[in-house]
C-alpha atoms as a PDB file:
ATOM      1  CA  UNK A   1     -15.772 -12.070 -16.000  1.00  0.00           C
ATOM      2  CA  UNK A   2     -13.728  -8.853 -16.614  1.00  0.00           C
ATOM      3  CA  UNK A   3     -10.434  -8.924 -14.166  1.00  0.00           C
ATOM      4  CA  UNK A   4     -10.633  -6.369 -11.204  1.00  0.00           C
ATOM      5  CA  UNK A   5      -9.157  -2.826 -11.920  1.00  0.00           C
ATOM      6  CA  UNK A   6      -6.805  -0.925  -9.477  1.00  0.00           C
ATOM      7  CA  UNK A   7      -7.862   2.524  -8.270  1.00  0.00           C
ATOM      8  CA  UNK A   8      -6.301   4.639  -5.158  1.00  0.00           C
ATOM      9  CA  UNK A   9      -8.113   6.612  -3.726  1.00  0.00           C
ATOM     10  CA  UNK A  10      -6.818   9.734  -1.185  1.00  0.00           C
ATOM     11  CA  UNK A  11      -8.370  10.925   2.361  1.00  0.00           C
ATOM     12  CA  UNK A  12      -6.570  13.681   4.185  1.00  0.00           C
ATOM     13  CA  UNK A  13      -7.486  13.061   7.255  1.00  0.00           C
ATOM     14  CA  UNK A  14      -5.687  14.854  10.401  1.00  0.00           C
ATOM     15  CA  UNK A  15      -1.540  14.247  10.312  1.00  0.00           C
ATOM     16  CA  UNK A  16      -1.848  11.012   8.046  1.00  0.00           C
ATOM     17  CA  UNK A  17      -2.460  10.742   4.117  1.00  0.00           C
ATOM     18  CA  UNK A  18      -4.687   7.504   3.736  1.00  0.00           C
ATOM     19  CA  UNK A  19      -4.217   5.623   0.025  1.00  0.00           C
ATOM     20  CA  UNK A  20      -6.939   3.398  -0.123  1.00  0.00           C
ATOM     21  CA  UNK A  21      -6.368   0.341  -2.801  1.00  0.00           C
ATOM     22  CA  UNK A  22      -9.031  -1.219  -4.412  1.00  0.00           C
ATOM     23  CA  UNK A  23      -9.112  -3.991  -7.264  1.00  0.00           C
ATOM     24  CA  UNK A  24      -6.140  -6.158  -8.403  1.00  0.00           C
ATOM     25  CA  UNK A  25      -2.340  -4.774  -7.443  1.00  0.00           C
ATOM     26  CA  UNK A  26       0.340  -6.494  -9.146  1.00  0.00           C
ATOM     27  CA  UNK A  27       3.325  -5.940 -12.035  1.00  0.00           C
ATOM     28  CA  UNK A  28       1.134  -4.283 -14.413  1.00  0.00           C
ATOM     29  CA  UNK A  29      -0.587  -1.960 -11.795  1.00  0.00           C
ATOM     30  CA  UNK A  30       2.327  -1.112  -9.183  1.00  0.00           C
ATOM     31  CA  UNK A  31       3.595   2.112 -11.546  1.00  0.00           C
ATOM     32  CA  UNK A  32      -0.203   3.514 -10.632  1.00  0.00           C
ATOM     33  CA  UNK A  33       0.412   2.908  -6.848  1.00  0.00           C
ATOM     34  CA  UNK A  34       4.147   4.202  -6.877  1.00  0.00           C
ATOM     35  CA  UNK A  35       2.590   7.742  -8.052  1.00  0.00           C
ATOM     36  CA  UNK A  36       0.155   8.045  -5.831  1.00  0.00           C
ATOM     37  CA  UNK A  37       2.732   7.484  -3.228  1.00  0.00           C
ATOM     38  CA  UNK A  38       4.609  10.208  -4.565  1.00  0.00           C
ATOM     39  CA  UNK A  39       1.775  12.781  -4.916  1.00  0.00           C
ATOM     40  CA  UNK A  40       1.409  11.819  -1.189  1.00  0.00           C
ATOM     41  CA  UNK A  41       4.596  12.417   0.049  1.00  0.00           C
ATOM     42  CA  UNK A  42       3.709  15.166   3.002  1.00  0.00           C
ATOM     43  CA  UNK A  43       6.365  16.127   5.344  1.00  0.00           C
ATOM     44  CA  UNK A  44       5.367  16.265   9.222  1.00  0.00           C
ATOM     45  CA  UNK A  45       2.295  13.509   7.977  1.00  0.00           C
ATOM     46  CA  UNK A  46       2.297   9.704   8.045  1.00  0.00           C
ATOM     47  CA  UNK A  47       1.126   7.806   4.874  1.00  0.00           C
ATOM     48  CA  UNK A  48      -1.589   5.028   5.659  1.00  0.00           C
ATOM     49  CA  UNK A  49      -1.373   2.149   2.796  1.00  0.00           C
ATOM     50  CA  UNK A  50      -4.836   0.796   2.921  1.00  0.00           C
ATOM     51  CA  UNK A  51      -4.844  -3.088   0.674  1.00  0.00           C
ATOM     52  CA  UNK A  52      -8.191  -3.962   2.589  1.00  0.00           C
ATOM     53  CA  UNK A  53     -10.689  -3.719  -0.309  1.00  0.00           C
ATOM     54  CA  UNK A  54      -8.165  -5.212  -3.025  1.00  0.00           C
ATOM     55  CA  UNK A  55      -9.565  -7.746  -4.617  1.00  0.00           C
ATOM     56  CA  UNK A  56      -6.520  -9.570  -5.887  1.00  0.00           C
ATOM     57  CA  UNK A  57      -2.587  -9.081  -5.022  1.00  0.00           C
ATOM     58  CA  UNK A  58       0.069 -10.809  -6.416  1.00  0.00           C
ATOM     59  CA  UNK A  59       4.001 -10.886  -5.353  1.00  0.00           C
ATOM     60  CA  UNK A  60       4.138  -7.556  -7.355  1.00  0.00           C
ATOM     61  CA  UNK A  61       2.017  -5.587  -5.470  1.00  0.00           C
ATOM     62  CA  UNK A  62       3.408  -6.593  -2.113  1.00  0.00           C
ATOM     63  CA  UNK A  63       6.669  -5.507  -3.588  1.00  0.00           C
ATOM     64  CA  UNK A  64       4.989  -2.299  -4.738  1.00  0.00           C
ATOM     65  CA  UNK A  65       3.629  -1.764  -0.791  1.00  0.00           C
ATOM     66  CA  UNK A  66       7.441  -2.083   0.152  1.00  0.00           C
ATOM     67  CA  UNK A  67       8.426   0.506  -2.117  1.00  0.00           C
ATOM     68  CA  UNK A  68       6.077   2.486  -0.892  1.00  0.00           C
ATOM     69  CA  UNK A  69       7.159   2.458   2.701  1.00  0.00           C
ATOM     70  CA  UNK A  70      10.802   2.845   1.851  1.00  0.00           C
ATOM     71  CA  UNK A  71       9.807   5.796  -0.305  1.00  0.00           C
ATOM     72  CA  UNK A  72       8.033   6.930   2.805  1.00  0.00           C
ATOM     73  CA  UNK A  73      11.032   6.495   4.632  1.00  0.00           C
ATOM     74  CA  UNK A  74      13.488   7.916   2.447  1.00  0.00           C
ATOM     75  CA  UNK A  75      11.242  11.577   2.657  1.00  0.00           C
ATOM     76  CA  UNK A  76      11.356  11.253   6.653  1.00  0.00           C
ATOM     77  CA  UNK A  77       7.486  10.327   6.274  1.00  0.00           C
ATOM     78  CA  UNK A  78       6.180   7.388   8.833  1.00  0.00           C
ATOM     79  CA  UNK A  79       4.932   4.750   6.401  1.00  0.00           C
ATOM     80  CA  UNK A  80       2.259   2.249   7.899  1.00  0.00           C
ATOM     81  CA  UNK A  81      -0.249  -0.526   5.813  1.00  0.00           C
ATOM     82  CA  UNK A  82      -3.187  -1.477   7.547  1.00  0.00           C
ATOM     83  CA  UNK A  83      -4.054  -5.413   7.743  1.00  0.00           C
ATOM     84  CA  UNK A  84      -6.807  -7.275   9.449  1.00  0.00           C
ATOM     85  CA  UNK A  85      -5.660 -10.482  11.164  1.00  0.00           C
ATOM     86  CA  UNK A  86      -7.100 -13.186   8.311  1.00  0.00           C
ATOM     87  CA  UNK A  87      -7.583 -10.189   5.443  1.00  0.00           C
ATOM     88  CA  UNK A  88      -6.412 -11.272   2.078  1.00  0.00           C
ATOM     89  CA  UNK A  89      -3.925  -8.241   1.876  1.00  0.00           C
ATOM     90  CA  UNK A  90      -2.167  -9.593   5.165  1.00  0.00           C
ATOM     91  CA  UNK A  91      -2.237 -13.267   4.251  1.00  0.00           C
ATOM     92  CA  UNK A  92      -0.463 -12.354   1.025  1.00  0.00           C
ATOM     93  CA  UNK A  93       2.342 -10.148   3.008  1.00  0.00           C
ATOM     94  CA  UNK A  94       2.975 -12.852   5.256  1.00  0.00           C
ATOM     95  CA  UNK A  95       3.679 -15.298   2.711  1.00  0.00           C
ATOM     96  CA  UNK A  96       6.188 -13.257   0.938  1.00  0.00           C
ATOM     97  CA  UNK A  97       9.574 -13.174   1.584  1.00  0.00           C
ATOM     98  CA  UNK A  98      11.193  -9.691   1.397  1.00  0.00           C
ATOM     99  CA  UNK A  99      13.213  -8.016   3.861  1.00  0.00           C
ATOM    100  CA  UNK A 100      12.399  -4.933   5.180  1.00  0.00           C
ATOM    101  CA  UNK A 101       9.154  -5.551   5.849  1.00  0.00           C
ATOM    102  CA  UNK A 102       7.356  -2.051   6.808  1.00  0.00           C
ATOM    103  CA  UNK A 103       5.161  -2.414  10.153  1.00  0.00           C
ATOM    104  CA  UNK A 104       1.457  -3.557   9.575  1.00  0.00           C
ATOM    105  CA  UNK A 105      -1.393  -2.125  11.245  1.00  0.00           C
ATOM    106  CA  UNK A 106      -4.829  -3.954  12.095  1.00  0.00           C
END
């Protein structure tokens, strides 16, 4: 079985940028995730992390979701990942230990 591959993809959708995340996020895959982020960047707009459809995400990735929402922050744009309550994605977050933790969304 061939491992899961990571892909973003972008919506523009009203006053947010939505980065939707599908496959496996972790060490190897965070640099694809940091420049999406940074092609995203959009002053006045919020960025939507969306981990729902990932398939696998190790310690890496969360810490590449972090970076993303204090990248976010640092450009004065309102970061915000969306989680459902028992979702893989949000199961993983909780379990990790890292402060700063940016708000999740279900």
């Amino acid at each position: 079985m061939a491992a899961p591959t990571f892909a973003v993809s972008r919506d523009d959708v009203r006053d947010a940028v939505v980065l939707a995340l599908t496959g496996a996020l972790d060490a190897f895959t965070a640099p694809d995730l940091d420049e999406a982020v940074g092609a995203a960047l959009t002053p006045g707009h919020e960025l939507v992390l969306d981990p729902r459809e990932l398939e696998f995400l190790a310690t890496g990735g969360v810490r590449a979701l972090f970076r993303a929402a204090e990248s976010a922050g640092r450009a004065r744009v309102a970061p915000r990942i969306l989680v459902g309550e028992a979702q893989h994605a949000r199961l993983v977050i909780d379990r990790v230990d890292i402060d700063g933790r940016p708000p999740l969304a279900t």
